[in-house]
PDB file of N, CA and C in Angstrom:
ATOM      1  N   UNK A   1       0.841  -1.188   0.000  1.00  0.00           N
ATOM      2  CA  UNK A   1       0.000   0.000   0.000  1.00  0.00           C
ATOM      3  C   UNK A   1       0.881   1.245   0.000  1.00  0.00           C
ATOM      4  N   UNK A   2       0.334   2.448  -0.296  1.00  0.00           N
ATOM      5  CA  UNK A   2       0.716   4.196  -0.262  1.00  0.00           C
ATOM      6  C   UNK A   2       1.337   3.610   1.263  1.00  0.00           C
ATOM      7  N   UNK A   3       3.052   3.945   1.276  1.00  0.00           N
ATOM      8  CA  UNK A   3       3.991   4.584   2.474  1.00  0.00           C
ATOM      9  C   UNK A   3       4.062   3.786   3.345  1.00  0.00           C
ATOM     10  N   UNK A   4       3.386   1.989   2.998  1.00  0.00           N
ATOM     11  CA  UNK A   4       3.797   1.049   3.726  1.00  0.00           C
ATOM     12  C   UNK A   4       2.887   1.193   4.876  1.00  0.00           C
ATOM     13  N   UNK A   5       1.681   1.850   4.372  1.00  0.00           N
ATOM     14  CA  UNK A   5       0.380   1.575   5.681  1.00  0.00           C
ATOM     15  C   UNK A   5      -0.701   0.718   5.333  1.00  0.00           C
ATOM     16  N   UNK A   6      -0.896  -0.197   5.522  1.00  0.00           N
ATOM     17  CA  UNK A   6      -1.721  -1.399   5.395  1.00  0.00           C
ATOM     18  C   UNK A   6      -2.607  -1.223   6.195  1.00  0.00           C
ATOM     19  N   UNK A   7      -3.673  -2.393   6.530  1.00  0.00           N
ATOM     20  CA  UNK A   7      -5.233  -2.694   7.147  1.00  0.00           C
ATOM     21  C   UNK A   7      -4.704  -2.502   8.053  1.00  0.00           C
ATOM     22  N   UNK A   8      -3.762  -3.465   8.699  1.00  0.00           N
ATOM     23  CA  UNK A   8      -3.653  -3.604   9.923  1.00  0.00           C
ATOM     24  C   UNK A   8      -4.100  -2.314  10.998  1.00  0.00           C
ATOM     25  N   UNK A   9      -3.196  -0.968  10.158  1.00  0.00           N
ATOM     26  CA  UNK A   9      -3.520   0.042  11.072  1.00  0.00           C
ATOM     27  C   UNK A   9      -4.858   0.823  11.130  1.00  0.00           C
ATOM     28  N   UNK A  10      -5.542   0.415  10.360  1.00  0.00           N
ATOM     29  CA  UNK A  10      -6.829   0.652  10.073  1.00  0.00           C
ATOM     30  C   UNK A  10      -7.823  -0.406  11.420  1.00  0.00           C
ATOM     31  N   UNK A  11      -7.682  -1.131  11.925  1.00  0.00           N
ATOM     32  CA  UNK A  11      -8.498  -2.592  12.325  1.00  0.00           C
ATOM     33  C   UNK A  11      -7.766  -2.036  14.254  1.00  0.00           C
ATOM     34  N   UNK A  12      -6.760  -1.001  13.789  1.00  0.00           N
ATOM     35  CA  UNK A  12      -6.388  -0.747  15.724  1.00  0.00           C
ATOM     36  C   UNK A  12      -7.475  -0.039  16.337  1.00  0.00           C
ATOM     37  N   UNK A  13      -8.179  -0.816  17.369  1.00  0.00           N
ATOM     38  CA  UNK A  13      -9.094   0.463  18.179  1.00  0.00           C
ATOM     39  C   UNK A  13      -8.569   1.179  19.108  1.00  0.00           C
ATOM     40  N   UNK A  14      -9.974   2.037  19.614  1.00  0.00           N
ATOM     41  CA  UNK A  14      -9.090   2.780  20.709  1.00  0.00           C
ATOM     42  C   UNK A  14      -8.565   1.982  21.641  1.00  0.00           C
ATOM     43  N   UNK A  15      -9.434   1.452  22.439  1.00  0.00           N
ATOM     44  CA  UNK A  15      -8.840  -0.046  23.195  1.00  0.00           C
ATOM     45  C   UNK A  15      -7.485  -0.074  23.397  1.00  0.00           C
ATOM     46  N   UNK A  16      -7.785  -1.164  22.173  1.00  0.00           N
ATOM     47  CA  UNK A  16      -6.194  -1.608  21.397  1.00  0.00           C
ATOM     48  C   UNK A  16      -5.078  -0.464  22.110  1.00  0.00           C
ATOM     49  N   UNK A  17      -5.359   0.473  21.861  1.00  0.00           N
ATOM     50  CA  UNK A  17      -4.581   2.044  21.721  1.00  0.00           C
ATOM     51  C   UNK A  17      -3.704   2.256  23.380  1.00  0.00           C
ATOM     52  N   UNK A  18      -4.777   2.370  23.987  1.00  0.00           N
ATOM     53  CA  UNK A  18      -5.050   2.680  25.433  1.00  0.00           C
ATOM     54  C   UNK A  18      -4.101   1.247  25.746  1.00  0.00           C
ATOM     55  N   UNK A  19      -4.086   0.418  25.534  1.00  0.00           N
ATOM     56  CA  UNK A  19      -3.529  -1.069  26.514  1.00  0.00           C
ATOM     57  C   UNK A  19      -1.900  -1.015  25.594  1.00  0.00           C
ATOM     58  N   UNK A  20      -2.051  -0.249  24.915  1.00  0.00           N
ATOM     59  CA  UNK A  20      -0.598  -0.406  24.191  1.00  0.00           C
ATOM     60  C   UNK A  20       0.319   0.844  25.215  1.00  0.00           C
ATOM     61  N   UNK A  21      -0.558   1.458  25.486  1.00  0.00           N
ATOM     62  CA  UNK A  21      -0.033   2.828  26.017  1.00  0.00           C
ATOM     63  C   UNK A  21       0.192   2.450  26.961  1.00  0.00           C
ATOM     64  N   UNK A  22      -0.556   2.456  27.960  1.00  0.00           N
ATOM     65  CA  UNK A  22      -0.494   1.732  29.100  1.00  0.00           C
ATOM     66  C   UNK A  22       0.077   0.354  29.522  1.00  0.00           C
ATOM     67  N   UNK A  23       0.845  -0.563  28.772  1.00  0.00           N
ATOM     68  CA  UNK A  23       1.686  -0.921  28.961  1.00  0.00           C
ATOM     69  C   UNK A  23       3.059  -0.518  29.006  1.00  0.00           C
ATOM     70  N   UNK A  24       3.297   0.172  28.379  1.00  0.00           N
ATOM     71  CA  UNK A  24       4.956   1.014  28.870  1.00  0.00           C
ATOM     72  C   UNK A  24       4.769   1.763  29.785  1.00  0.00           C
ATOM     73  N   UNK A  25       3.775   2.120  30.348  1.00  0.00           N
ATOM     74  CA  UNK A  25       3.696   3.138  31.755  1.00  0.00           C
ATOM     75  C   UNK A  25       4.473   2.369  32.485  1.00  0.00           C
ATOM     76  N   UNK A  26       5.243   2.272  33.827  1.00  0.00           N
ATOM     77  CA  UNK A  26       5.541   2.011  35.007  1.00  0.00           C
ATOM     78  C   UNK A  26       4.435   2.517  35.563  1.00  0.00           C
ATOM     79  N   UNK A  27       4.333   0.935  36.772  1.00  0.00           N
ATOM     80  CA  UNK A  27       3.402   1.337  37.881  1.00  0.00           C
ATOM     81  C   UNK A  27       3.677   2.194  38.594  1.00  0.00           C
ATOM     82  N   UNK A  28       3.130   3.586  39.508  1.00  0.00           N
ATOM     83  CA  UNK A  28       3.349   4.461  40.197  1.00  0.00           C
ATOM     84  C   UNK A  28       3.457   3.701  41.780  1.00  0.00           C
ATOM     85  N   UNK A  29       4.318   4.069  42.677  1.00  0.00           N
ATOM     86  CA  UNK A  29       4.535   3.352  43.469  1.00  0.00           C
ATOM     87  C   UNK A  29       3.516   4.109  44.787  1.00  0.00           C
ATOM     88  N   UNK A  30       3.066   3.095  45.414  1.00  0.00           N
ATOM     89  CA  UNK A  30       2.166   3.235  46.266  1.00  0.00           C
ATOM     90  C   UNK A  30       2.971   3.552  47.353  1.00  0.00           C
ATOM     91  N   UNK A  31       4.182   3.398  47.805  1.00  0.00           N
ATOM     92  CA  UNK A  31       4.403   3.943  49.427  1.00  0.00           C
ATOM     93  C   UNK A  31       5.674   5.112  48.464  1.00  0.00           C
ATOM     94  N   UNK A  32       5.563   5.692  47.694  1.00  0.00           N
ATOM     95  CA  UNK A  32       5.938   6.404  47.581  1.00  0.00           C
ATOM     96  C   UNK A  32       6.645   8.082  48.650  1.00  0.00           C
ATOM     97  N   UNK A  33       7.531   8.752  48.464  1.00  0.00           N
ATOM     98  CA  UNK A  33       7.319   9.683  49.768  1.00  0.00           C
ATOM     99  C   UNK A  33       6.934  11.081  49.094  1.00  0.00           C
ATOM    100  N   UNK A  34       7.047  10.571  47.713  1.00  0.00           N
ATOM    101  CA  UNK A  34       6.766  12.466  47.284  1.00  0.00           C
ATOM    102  C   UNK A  34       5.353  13.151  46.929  1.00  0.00           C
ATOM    103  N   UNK A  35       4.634  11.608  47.343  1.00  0.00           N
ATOM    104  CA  UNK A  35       2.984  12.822  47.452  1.00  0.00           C
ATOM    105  C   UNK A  35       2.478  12.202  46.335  1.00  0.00           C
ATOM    106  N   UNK A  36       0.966  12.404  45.927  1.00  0.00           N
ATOM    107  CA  UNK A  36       0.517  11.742  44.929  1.00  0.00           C
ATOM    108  C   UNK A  36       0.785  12.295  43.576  1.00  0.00           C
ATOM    109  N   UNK A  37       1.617  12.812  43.638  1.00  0.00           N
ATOM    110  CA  UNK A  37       1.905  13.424  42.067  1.00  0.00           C
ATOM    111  C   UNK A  37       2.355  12.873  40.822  1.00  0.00           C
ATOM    112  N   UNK A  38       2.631  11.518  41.043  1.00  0.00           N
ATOM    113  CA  UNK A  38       3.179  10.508  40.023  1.00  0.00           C
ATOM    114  C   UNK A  38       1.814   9.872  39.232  1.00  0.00           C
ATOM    115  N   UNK A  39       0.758   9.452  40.166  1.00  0.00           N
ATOM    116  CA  UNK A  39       0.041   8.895  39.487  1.00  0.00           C
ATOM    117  C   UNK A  39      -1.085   9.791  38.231  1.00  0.00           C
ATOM    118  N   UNK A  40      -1.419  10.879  39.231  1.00  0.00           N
ATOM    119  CA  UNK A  40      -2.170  11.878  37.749  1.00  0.00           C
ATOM    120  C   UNK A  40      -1.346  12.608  37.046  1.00  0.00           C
ATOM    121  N   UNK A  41       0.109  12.668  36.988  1.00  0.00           N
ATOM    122  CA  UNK A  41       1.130  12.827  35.710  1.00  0.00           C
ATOM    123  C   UNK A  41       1.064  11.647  35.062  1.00  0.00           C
ATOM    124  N   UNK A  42       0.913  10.418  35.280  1.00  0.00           N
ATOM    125  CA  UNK A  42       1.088   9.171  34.368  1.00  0.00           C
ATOM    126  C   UNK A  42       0.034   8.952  33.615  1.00  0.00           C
ATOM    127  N   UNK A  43      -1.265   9.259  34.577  1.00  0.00           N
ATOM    128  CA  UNK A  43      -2.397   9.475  33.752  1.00  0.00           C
ATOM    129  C   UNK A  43      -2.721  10.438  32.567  1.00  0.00           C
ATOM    130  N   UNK A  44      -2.308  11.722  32.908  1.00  0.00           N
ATOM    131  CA  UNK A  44      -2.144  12.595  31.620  1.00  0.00           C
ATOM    132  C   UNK A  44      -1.320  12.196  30.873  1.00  0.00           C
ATOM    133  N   UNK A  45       0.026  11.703  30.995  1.00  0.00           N
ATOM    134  CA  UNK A  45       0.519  11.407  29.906  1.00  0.00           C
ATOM    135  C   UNK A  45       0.643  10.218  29.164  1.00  0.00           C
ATOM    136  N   UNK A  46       0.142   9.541  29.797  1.00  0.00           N
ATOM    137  CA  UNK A  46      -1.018   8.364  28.874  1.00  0.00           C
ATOM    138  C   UNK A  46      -2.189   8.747  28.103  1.00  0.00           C
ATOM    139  N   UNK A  47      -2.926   9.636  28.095  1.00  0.00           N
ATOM    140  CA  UNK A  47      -3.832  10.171  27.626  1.00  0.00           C
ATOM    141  C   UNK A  47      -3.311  11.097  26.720  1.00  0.00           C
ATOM    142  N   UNK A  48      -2.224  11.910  26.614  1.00  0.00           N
ATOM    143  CA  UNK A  48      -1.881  12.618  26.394  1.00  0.00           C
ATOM    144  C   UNK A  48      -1.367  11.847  24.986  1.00  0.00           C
ATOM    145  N   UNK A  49      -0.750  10.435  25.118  1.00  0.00           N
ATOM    146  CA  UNK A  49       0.286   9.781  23.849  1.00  0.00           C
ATOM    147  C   UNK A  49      -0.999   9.028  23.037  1.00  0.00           C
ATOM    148  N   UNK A  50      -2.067   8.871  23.966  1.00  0.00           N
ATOM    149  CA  UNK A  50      -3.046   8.567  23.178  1.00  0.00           C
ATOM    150  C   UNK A  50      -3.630   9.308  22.210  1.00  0.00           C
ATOM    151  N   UNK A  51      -3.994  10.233  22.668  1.00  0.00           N
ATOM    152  CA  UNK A  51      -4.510  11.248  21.604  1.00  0.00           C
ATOM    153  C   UNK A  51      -3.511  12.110  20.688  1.00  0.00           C
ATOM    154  N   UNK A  52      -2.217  11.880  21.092  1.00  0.00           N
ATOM    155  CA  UNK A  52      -1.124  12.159  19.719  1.00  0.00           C
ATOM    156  C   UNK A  52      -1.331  11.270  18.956  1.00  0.00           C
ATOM    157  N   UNK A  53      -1.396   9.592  19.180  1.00  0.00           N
ATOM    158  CA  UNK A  53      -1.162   8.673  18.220  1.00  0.00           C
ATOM    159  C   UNK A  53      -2.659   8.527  17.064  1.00  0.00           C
ATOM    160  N   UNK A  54      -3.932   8.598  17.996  1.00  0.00           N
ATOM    161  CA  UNK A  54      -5.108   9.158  17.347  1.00  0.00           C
ATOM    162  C   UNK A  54      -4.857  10.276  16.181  1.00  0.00           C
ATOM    163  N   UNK A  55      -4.340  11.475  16.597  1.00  0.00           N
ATOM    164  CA  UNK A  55      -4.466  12.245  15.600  1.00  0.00           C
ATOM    165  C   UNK A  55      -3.282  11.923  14.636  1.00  0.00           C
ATOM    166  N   UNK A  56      -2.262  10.974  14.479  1.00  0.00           N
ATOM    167  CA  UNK A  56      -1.738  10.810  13.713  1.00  0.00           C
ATOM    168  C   UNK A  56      -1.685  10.028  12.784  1.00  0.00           C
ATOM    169  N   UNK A  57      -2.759   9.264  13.287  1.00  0.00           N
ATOM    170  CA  UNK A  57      -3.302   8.209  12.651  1.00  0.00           C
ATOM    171  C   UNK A  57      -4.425   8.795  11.692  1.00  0.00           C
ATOM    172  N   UNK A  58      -4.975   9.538  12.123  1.00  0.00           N
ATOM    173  CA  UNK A  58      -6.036  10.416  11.128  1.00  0.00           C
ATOM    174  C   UNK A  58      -5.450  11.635   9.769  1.00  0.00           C
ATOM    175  N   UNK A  59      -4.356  12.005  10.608  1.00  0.00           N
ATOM    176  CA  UNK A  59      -3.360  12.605   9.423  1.00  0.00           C
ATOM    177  C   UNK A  59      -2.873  11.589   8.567  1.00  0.00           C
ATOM    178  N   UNK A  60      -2.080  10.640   8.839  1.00  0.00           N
ATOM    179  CA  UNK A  60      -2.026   9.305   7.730  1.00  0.00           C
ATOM    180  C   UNK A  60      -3.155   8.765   6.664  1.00  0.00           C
ATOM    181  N   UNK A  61      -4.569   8.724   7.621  1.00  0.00           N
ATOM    182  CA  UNK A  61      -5.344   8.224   6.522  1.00  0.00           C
ATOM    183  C   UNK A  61      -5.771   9.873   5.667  1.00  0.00           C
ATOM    184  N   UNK A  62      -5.651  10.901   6.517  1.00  0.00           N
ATOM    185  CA  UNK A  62      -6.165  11.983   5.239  1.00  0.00           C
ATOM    186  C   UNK A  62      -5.148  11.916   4.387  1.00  0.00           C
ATOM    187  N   UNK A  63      -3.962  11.964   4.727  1.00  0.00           N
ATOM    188  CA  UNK A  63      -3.006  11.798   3.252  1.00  0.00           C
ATOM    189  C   UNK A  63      -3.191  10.715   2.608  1.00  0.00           C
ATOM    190  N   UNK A  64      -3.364   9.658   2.915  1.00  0.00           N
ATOM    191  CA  UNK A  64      -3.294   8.471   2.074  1.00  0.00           C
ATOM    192  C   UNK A  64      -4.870   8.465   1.179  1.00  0.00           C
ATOM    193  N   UNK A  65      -5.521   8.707   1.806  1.00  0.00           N
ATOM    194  CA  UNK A  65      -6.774   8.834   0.995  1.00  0.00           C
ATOM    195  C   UNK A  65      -6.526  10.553  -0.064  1.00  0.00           C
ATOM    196  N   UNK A  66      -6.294  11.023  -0.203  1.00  0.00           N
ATOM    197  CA  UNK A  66      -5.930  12.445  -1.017  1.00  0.00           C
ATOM    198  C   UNK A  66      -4.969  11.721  -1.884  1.00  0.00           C
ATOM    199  N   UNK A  67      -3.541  11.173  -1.694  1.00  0.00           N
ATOM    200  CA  UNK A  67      -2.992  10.379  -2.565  1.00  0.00           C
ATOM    201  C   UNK A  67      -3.591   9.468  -3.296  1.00  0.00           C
ATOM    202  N   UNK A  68      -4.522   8.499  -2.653  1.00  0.00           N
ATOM    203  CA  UNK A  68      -5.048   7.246  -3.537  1.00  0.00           C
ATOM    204  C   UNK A  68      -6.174   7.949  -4.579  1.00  0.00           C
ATOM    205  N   UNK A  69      -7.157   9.363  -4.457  1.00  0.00           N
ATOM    206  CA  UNK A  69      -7.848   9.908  -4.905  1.00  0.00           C
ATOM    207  C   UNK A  69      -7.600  10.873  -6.155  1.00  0.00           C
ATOM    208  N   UNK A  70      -6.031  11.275  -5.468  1.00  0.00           N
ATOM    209  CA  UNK A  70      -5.459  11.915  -7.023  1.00  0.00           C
ATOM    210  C   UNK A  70      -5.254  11.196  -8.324  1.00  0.00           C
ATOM    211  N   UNK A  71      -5.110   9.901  -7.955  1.00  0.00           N
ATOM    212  CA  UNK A  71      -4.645   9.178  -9.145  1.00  0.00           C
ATOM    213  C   UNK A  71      -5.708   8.458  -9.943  1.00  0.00           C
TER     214      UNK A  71
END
């Protein structure tokens, strides 16, 4: 396919998305001493790589669909 993007990335849900993300998190440590500030930074920035990879995934298919349409 156009730039070596196939179904596959088409067939990822959000789901999918979220458990991919959230597996490279490190667990936030519970007896921690510096206060709860680890765990709702991990949360935003899990959310945060989610919705980068979302919108980049939507920039891919608008180009690829504008490419496959020109021709």
């Amino acid at each position: 396919m156009l730039l070596g993007i196939g179904p596959d990335l088409e067939l990822m849900t959000t789901m999918e998305l979220t458990s991919i993300t959230y597996l490279g998190l490190p667990k936030p440590a519970t007896s921690s001493s510096s206060g709860a500030l680890p765990g709702p930074i991990l949360a935003y920035l899990g959310h945060l790589v989610i919705f980068l990879s979302l919108a980049c995934v939507c920039i891919l298919e608008m180009i690829v669909g504008a490419m496959h349409n020109r021709g």
